[in-house]
Protein backbone atom coordinates (compact mmCIF):
# COMPACT_ATOMS: atom_id res chain seq x y z
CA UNK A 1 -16.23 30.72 11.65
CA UNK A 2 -15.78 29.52 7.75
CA UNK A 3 -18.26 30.87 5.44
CA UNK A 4 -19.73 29.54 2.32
CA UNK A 5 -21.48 30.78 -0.28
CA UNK A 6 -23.50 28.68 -2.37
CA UNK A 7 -24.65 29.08 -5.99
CA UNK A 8 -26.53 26.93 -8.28
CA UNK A 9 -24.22 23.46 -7.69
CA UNK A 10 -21.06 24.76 -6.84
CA UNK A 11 -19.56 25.73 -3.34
CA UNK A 12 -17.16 28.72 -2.71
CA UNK A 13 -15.19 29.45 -0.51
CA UNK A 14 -15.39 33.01 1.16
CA UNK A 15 -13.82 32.25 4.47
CA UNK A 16 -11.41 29.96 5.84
CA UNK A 17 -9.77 29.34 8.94
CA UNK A 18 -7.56 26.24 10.59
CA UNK A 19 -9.94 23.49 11.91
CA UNK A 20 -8.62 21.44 15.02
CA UNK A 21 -10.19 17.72 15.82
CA UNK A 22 -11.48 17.20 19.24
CA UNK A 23 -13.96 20.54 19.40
CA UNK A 24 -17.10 19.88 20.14
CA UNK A 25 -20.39 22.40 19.51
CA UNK A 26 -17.46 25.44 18.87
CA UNK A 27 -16.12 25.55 14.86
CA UNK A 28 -19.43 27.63 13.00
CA UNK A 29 -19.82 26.72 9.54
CA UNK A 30 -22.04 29.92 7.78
CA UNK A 31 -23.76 29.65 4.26
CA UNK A 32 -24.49 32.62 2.16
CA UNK A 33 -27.03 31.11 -0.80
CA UNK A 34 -28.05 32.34 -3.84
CA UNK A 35 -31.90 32.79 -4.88
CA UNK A 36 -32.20 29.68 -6.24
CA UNK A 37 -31.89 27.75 -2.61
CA UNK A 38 -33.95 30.64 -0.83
CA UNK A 39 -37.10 28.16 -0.45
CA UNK A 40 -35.63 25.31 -0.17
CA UNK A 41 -35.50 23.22 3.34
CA UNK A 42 -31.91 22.65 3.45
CA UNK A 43 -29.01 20.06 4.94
CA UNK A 44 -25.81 19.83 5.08
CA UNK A 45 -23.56 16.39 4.85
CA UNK A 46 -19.99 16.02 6.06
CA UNK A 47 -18.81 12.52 4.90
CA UNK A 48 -15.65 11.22 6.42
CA UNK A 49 -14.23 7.84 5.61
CA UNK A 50 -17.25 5.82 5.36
CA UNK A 51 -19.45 7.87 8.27
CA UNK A 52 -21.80 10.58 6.76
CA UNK A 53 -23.30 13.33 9.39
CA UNK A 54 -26.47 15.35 8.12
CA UNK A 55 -26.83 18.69 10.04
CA UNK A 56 -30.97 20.34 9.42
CA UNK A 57 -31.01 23.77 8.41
CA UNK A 58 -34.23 23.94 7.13
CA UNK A 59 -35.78 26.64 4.83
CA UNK A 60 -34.53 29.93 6.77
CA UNK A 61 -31.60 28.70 8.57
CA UNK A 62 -27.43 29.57 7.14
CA UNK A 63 -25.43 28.03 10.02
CA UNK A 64 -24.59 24.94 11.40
CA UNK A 65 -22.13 23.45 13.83
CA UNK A 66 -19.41 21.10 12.86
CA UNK A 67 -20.13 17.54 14.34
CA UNK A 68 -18.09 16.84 16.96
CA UNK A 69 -17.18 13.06 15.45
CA UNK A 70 -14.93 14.36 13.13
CA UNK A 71 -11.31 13.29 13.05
CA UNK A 72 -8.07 14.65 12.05
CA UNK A 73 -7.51 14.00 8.30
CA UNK A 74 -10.39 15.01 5.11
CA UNK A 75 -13.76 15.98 5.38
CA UNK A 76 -16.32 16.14 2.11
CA UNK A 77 -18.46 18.61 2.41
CA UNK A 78 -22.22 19.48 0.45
CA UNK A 79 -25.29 20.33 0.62
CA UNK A 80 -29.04 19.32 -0.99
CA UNK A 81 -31.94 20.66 -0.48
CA UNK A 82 -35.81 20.18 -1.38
CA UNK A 83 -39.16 22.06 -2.21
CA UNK A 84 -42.12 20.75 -0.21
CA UNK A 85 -44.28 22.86 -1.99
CA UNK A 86 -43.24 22.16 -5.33
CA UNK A 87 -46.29 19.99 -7.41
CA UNK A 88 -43.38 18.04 -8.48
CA UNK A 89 -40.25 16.36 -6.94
CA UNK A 90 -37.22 19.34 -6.85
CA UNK A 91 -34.05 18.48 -5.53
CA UNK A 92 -30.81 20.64 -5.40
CA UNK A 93 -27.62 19.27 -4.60
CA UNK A 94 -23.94 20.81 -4.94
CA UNK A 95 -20.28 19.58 -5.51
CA UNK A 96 -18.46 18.17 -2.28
CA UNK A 97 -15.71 20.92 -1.21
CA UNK A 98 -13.03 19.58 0.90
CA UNK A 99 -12.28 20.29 4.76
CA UNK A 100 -9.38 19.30 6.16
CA UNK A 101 -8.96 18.69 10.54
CA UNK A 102 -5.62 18.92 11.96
CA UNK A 103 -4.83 16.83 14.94
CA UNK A 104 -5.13 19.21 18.15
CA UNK A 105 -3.15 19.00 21.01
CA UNK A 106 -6.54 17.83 22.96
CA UNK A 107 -5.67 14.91 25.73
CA UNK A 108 -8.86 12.54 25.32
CA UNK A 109 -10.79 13.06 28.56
CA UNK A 110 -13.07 9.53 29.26
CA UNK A 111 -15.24 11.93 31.45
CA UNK A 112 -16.56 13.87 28.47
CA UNK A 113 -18.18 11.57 25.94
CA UNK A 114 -18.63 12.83 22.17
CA UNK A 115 -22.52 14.28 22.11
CA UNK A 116 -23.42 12.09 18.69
CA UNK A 117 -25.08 14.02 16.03
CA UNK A 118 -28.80 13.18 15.72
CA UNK A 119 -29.78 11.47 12.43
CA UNK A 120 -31.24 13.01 9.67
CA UNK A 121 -34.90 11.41 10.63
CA UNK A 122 -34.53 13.11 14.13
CA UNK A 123 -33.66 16.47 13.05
CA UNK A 124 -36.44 16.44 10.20
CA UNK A 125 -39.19 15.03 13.19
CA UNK A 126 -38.14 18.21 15.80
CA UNK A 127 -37.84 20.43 12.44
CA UNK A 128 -41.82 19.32 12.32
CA UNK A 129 -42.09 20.13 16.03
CA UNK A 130 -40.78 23.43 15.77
CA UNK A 131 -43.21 24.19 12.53
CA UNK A 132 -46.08 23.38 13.81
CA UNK A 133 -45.73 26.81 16.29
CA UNK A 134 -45.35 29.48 14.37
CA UNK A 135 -44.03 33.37 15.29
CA UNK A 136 -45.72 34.68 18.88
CA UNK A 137 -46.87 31.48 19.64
CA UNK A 138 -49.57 31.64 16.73
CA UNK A 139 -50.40 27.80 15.56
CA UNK A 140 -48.40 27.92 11.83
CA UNK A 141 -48.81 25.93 8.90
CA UNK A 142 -46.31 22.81 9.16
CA UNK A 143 -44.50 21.74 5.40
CA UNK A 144 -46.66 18.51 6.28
CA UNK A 145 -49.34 20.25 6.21
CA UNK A 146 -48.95 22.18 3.06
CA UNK A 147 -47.46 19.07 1.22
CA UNK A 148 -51.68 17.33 2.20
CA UNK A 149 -53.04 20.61 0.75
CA UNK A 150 -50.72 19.52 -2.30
CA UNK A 151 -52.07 16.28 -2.56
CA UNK A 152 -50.13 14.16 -0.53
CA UNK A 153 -52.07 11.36 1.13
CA UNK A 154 -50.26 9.92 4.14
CA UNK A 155 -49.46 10.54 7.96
CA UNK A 156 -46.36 12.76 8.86
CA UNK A 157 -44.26 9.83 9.03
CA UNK A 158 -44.71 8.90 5.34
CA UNK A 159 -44.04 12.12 4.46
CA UNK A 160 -40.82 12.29 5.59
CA UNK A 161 -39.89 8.82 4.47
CA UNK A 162 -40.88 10.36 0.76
CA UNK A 163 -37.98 13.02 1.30
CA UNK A 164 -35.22 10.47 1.56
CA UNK A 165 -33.17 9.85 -1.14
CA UNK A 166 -31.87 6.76 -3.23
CA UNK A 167 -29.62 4.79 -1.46
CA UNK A 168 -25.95 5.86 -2.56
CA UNK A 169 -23.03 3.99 -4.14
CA UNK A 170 -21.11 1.64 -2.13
CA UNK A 171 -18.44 3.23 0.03
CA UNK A 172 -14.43 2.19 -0.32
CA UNK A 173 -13.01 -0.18 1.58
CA UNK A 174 -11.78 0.33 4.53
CA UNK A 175 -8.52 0.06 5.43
CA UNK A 176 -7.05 -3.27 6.31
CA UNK A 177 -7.02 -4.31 9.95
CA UNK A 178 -4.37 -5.20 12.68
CA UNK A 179 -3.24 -8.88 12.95
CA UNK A 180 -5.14 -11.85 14.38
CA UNK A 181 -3.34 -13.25 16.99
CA UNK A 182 -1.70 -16.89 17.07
CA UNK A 183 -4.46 -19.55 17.87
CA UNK A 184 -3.78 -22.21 20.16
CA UNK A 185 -2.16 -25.91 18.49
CA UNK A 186 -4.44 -28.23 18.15
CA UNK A 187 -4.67 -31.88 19.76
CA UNK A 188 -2.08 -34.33 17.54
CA UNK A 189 -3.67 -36.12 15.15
CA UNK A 190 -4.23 -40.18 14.91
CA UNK A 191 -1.10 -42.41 13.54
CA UNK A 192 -1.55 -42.83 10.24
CA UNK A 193 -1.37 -46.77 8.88
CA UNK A 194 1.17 -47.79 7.16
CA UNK A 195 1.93 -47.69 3.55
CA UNK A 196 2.39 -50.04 0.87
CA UNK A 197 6.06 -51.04 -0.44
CA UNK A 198 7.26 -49.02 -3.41
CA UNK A 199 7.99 -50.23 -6.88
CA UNK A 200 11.63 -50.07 -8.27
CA UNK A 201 12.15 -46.57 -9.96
CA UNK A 202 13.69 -45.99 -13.10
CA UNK A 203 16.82 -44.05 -14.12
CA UNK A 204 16.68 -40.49 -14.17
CA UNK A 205 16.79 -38.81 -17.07
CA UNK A 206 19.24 -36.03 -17.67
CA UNK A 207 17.49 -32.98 -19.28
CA UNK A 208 18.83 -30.93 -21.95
CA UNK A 209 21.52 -27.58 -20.62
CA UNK A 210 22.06 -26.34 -23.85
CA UNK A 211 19.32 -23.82 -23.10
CA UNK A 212 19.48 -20.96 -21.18
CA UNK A 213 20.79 -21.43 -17.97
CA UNK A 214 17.92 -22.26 -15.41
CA UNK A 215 18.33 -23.17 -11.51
CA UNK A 216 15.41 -25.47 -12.36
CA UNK A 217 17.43 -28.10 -14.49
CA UNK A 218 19.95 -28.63 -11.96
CA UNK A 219 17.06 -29.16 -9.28
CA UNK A 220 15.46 -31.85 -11.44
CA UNK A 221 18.83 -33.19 -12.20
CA UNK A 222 19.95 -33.73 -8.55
CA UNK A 223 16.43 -35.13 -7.81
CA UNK A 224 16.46 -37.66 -10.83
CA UNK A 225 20.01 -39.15 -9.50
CA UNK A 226 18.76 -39.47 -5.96
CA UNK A 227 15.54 -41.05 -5.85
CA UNK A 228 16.03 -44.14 -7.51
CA UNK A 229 18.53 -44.61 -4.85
CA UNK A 230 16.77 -44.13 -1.63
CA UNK A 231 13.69 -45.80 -3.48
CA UNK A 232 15.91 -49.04 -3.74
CA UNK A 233 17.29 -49.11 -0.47
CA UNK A 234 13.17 -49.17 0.87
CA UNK A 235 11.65 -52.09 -1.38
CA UNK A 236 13.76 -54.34 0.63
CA UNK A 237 12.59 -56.12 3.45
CA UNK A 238 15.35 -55.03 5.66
CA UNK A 239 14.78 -51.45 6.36
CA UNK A 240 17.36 -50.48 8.40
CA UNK A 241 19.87 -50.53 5.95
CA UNK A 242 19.45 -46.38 6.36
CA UNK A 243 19.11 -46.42 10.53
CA UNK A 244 22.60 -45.77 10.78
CA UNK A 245 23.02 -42.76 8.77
CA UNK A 246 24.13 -39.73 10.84
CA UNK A 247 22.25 -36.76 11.04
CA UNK A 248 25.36 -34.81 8.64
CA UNK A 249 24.78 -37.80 6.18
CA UNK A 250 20.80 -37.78 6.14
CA UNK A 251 20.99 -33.81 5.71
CA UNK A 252 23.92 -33.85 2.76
CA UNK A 253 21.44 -37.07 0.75
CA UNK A 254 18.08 -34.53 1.50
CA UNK A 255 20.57 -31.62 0.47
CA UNK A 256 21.11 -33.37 -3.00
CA UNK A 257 17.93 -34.37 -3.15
CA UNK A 258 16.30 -30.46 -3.11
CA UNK A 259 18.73 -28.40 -3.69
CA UNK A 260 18.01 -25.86 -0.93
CA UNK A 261 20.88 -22.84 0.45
CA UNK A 262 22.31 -22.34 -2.39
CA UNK A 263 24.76 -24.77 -1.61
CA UNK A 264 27.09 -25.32 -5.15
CA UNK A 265 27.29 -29.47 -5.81
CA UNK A 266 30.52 -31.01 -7.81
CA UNK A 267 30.90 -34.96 -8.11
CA UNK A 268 32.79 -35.38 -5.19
CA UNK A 269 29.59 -34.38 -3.21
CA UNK A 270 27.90 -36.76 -4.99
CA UNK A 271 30.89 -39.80 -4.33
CA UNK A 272 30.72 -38.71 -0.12
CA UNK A 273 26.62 -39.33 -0.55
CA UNK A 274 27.14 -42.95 -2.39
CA UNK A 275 30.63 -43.43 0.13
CA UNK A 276 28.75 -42.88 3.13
CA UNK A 277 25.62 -44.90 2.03
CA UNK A 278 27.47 -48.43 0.80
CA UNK A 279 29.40 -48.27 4.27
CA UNK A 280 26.38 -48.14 6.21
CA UNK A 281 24.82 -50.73 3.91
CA UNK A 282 27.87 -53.33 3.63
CA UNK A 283 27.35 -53.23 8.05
CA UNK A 284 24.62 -55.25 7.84
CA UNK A 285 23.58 -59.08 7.08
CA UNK A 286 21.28 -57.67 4.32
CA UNK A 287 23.20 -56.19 1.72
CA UNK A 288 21.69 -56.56 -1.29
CA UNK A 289 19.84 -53.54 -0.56
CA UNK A 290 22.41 -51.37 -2.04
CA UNK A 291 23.68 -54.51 -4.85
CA UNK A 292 22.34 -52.24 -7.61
CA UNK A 293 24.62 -49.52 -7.55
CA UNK A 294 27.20 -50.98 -9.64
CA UNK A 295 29.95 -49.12 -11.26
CA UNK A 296 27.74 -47.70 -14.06
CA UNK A 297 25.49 -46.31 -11.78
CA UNK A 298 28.39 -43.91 -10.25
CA UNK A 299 29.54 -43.74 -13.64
CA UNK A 300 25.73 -42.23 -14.59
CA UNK A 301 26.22 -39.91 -10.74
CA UNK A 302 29.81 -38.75 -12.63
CA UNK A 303 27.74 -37.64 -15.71
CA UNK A 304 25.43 -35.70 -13.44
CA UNK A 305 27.82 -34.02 -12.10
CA UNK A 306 30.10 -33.13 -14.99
CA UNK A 307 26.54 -31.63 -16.93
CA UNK A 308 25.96 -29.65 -13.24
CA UNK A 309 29.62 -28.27 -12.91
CA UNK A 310 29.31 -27.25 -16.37
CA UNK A 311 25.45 -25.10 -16.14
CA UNK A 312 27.50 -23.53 -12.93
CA UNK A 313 30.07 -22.63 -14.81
CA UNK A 314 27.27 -21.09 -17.62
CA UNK A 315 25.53 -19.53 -14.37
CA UNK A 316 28.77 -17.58 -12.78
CA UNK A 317 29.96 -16.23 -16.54
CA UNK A 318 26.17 -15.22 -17.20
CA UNK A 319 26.40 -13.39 -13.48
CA UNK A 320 29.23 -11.81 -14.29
CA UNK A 321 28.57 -10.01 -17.07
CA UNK A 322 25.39 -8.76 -15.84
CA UNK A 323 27.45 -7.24 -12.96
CA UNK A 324 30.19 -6.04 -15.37
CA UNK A 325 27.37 -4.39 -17.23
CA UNK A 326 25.62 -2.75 -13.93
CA UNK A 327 29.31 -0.98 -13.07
CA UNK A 328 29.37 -0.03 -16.65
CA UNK A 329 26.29 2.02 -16.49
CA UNK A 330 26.55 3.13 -12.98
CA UNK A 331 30.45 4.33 -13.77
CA UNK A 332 28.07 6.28 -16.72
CA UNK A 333 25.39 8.06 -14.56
CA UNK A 334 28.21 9.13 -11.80
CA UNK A 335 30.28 10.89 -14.40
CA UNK A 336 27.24 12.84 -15.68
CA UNK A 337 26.17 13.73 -12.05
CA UNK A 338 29.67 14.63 -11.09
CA UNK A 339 30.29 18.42 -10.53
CA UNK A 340 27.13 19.58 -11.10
CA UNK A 341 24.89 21.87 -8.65
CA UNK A 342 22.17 19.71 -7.24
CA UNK A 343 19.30 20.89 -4.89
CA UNK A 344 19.45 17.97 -2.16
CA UNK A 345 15.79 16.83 -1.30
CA UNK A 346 16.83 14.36 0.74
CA UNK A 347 20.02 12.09 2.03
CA UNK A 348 20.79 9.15 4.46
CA UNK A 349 22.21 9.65 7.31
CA UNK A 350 22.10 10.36 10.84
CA UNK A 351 20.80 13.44 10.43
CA UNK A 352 18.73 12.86 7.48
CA UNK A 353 15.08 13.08 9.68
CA UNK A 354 16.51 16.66 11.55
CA UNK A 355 17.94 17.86 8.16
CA UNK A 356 14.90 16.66 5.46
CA UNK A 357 11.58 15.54 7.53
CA UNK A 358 10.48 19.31 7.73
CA UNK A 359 10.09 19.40 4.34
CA UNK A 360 8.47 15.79 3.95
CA UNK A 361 4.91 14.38 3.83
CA UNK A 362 3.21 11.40 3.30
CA UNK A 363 0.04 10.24 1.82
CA UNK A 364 -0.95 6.43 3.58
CA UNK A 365 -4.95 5.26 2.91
CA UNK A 366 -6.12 8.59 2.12
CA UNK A 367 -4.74 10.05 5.39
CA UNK A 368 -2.19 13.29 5.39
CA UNK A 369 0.65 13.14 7.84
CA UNK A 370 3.76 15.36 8.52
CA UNK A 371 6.78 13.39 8.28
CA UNK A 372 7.20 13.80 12.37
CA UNK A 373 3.75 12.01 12.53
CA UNK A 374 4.40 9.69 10.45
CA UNK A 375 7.26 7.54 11.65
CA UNK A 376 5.40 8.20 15.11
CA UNK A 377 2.83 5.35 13.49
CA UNK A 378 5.83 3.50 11.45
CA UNK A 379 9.02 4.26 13.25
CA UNK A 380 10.99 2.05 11.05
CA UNK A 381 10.30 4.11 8.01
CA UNK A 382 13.53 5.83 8.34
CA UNK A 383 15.54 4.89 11.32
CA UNK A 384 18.85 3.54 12.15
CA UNK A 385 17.76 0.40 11.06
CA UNK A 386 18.04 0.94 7.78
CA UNK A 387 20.69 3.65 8.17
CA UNK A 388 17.82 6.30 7.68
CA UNK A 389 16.83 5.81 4.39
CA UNK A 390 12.86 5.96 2.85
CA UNK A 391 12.55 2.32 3.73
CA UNK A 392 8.53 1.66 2.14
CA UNK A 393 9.08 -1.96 3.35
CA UNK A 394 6.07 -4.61 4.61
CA UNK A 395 7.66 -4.90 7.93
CA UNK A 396 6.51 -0.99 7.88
CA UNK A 397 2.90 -1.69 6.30
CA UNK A 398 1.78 -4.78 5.58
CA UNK A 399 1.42 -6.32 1.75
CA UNK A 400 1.07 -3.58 -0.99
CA UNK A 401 0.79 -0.60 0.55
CA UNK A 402 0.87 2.91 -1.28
CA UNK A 403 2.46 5.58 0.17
CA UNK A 404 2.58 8.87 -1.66
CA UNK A 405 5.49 11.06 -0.23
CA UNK A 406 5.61 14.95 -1.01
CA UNK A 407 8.08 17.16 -0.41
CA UNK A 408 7.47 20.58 0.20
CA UNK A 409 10.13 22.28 -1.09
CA UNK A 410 9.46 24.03 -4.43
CA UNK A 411 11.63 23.56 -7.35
CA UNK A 412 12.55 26.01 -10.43
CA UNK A 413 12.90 23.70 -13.35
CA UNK A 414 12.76 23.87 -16.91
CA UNK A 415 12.97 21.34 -19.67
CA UNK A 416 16.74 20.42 -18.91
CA UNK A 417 15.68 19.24 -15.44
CA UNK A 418 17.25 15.85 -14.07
CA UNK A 419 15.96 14.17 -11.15
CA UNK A 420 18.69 12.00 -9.41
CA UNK A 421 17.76 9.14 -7.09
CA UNK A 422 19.71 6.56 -5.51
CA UNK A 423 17.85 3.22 -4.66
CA UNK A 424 17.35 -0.55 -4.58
CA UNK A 425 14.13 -2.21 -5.11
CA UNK A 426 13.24 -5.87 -5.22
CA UNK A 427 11.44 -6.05 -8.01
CA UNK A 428 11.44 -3.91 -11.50
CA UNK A 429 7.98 -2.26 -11.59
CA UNK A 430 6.39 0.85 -13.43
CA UNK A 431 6.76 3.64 -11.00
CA UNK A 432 4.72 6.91 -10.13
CA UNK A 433 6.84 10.17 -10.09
CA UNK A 434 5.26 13.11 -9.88
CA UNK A 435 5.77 17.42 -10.62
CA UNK A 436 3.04 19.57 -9.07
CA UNK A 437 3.04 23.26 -10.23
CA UNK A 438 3.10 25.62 -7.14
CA UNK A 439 -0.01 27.96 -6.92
CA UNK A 440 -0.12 31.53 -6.60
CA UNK A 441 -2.05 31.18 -3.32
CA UNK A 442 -2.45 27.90 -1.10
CA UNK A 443 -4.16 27.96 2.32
CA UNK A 444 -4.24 24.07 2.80
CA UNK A 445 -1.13 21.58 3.61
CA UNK A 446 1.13 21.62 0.62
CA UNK A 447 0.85 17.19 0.41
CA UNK A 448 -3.21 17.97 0.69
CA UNK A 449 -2.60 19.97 -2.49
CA UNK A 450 0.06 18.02 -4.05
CA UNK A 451 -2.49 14.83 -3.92
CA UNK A 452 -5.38 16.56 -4.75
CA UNK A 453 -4.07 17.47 -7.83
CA UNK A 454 -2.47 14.27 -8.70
CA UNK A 455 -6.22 12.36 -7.97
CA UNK A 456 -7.68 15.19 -10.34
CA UNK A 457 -5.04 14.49 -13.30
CA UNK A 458 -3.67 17.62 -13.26
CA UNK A 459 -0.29 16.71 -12.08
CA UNK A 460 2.71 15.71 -14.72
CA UNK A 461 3.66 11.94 -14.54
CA UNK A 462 7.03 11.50 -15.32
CA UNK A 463 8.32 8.87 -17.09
CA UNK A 464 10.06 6.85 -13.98
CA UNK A 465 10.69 2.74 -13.31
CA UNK A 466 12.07 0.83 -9.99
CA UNK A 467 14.47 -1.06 -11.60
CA UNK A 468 15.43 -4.61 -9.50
CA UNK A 469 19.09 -4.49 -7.88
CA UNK A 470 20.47 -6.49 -5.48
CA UNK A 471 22.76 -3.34 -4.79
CA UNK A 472 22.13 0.29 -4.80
CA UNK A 473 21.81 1.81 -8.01
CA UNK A 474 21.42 5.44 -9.22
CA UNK A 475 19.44 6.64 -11.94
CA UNK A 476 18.45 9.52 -13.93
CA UNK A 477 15.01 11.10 -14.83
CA UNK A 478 14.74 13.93 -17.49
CA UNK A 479 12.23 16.57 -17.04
CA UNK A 480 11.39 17.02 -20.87
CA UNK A 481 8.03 18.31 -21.71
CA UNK A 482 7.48 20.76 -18.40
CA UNK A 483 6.61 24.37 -19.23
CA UNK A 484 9.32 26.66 -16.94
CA UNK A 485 7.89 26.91 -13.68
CA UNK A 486 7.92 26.30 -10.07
CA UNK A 487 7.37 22.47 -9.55
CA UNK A 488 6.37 20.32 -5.79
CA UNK A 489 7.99 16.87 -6.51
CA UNK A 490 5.74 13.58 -5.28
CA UNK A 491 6.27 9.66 -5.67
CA UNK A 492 4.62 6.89 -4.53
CA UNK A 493 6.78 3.81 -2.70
CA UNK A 494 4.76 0.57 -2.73
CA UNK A 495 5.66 -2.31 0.32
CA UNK A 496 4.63 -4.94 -2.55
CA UNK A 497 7.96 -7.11 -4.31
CA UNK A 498 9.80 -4.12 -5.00
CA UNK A 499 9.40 -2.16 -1.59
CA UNK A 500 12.09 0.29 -2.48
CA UNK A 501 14.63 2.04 -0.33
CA UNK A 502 15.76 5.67 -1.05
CA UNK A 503 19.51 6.58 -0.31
CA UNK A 504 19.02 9.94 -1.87
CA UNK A 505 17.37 12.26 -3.89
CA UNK A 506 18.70 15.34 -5.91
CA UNK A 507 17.42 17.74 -8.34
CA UNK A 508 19.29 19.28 -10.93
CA UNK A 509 17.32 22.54 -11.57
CA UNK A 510 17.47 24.97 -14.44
């Protein structure tokens, strides 16, 4: 049995004990209230998710049974309460206290539906019922009854439509559901009609590369040599001028044309596209199609290509000094973590989940899960895969996804604190890193705690960024401004553009 006691608007707790989901009329919840709620007709309200369950106790009543629709994860609970013979409207209401249901090892059994709890307009109606006979079977006076000697004008029914509430605020979303599957195709379509000749097109233009080097200029400068070509080989009567082209030849011209794998271009690329078009051109009766590329049009395709050989060239030396400065920094951090005594929190690995998941948990959509639970739901998490690392990727979770993990370990630091992680992230983004100061005393899960704290702004946010690598990259987060203490240490992984991957964490402490 937990117990309660309840004074003015606050809850406390007296005592507590391990709930299990599944139970059904067996887990006792007992209120001990001050004088203040003595008269009043009372109920109590567990909200979960976006379900709220009122349990009647009426004016004499202190316990209740938990509703059996409950479900492994946290519970809100409160209380309000009213005066029916009050000559004005009293009501009494308290701050939610949290419950939190463990998953039991309960098989579901099909054979032995959940009883549903009754609605708060049911309970109040046999609450009436059971007033209206009063002690040794004596006829009683009924809070209807006494609210018409108050002045109430109405049948029953009114009455306790009058004791309802305001409607509340609108509950959170829910959390986002599974997949569609594929539809069917559809039928194909009608043939389109045919469309109009084209109009010569003019020279492209070449853009200015004196700026900073952009992937975008050397798309625009490809496209501007290429379309006036294939648009003059189509305003010509005799179409099939291109028929011939083999599929390698079609895919290198739509290859300049977009710019697409990465693929780097020189001018003899260009020379094999013009090559391989004039021979197919000069095959045919009709070859005036291809008359206007004289020699100052290649000469124009040479100038292309000299300006794009020349923004690769800007490209690769730009490239390589951002890598040259990358090992410069990393070669930096290594030396300063090198020799040093660091608590391990956790490492990849094969035996990273046997070694580190003990002291794990995670935070997903408001739900607490052991590490062990967790990758039950998203085994690829941290799996061979991914060579066991903290993988917080979409394949995992779906777009943008929070997941706050905690780890359970506790941590002496002072000011001179580091924390050392090793990571790569797709994206640079403001990060959430987290210390939690460990209590005295803690009867709940230490991630229940750890997030509780953080959602009430008592936790210290630590000054921490994902910074974008193509490789993995280590960095270094001081711990200056802590008091000396004992510290839990939380972060949040997000499966948005950076979904980050963790190859290890340490903690220098001290």
């Amino acid at each position: 049995m937990m117990k309660f006691l309840v004074k003015q608007q606050k809850i406390e707790v007296l005592e507590r004990e391990v709930i299990a989901s599944d139970q059904i009329a067996f887990v006792s919840v007992k209120f001990v209230f001050d004088g203040t709620w003595k008269t009043l007709h009372k109920v109590v309200q567990f909200t979960q998710c976006e379900e709220t369950y009122n349990v009647v106790l009426g004016t004499e009543g202190t316990t209740c049974l938990l509703p059996a629709e409950l479900h492994p994860g946290a519970v809100k609970m409160s209380l309000f309460g009213y005066d029916a013979e009050s000559d004005t409207t009293v009501r009494a209401t308290t701050v939610p206290v949290t419950l939190h249901i463990r998953q039991s090892g309960f098989v579901e059994d099909s054979a032995t539906p959940i009883p549903p709890t009754p609605d708060l307009y049911t309970q109040l109606l046999k609450k009436l019922s059971e007033m209206q006979t009063g002690a040794n079977g004596k006829d009683g006076r009924s809070a209807y009854e006494i609210a018409i000697e108050n002045g109430f004008v109405g049948t029953a029914a009114e009455w306790l439509e009058s004791l309802k509430g305001r409607d509340g605020l609108p509950g959170k979303d829910g959390a986002d559901g599974l997949p569609g599957k594929d539809g069917t195709n559809g039928k194909d379509g009608l043939p389109g009609k045919d469309g109009r000749d084209g109009r010569d097109g003019k020279d492209g233009v070449s853009p200015d590369l004196t700026n900073y080097p952009d992937a975008d200029a050397v798309k625009a400068l490809i496209q501007a040599a290429v379309q006036p070509l294939l648009q003059q080989a189509h305003v010509h009567e005799n179409l099939n001028v291109l028929d011939d082209l083999t599929a390698d030849e079609l895919s290198l011209l739509r290859a300049l044309q977009e710019f697409e794998d990465d693929t780097t271009y020189n001018i003899q690329t260009f020379r094999e596209a013009i090559a391989a078009l004039n021979e197919k051109a000069h095959t045919h009766e009709n070859q005036s199609a291809l008359d206007q590329i004289t020699a100052a049009k290649i000469a124009q395709w040479d100038g292309f290509g000299t300006q794009i050989n020349g923004l690769s060239t800007k490209v690769t030396v730009y490239s390589e000094k951002t890598e040259r400065t990358l090992e410069s920094l990393q070669k930096q951090i290594d030396n300063l973590t090198s020799g040093r005594n660091y608590t391990v929190l956790f490492q990849s690995g094969q035996n990273a989940i046997s070694t580190y998941a003990s002291n794990l948990s995670m935070i997903l959509d408001g739900r607490y899960q052991t590490m062990a639970d967790f990758l039950t739901a998203y085994p690829q998490f941290c799996s061979a895969e991914n060579n066991f690392m903290l993988s917080y990727s979409q394949t995992c979770f779906n777009w943008d996804k929070s997941v706050l993990t905690v780890c359970a370990k506790p941590l002496s630091l002072t000011k001179n604190a580091e924390i050392v992680m090793s990571y790569q992230s797709g994206s640079s983004e403001a990060g959430s890193l987290y210390l939690v100061q460990k209590p005295q005393k803690i009867d709940i899960p230490i991630g229940v705690y750890v997030n509780t704290e953080i959602d009430a702004n008592r936790a210290v946010s630590l000054d921490f960024h994902w910074l974008q690598s193509d490789t993995f990259i280590t960095t270094i987060t001081e711990c200056t401004g802590i008091s000396d203490g004992e510290y839990y240490l939380a972060w949040v992984g997000r499966s948005n553009n950076s979904h980050p991957k963790i190859r290890f964490l340490k903690v220098l402490e001290g």
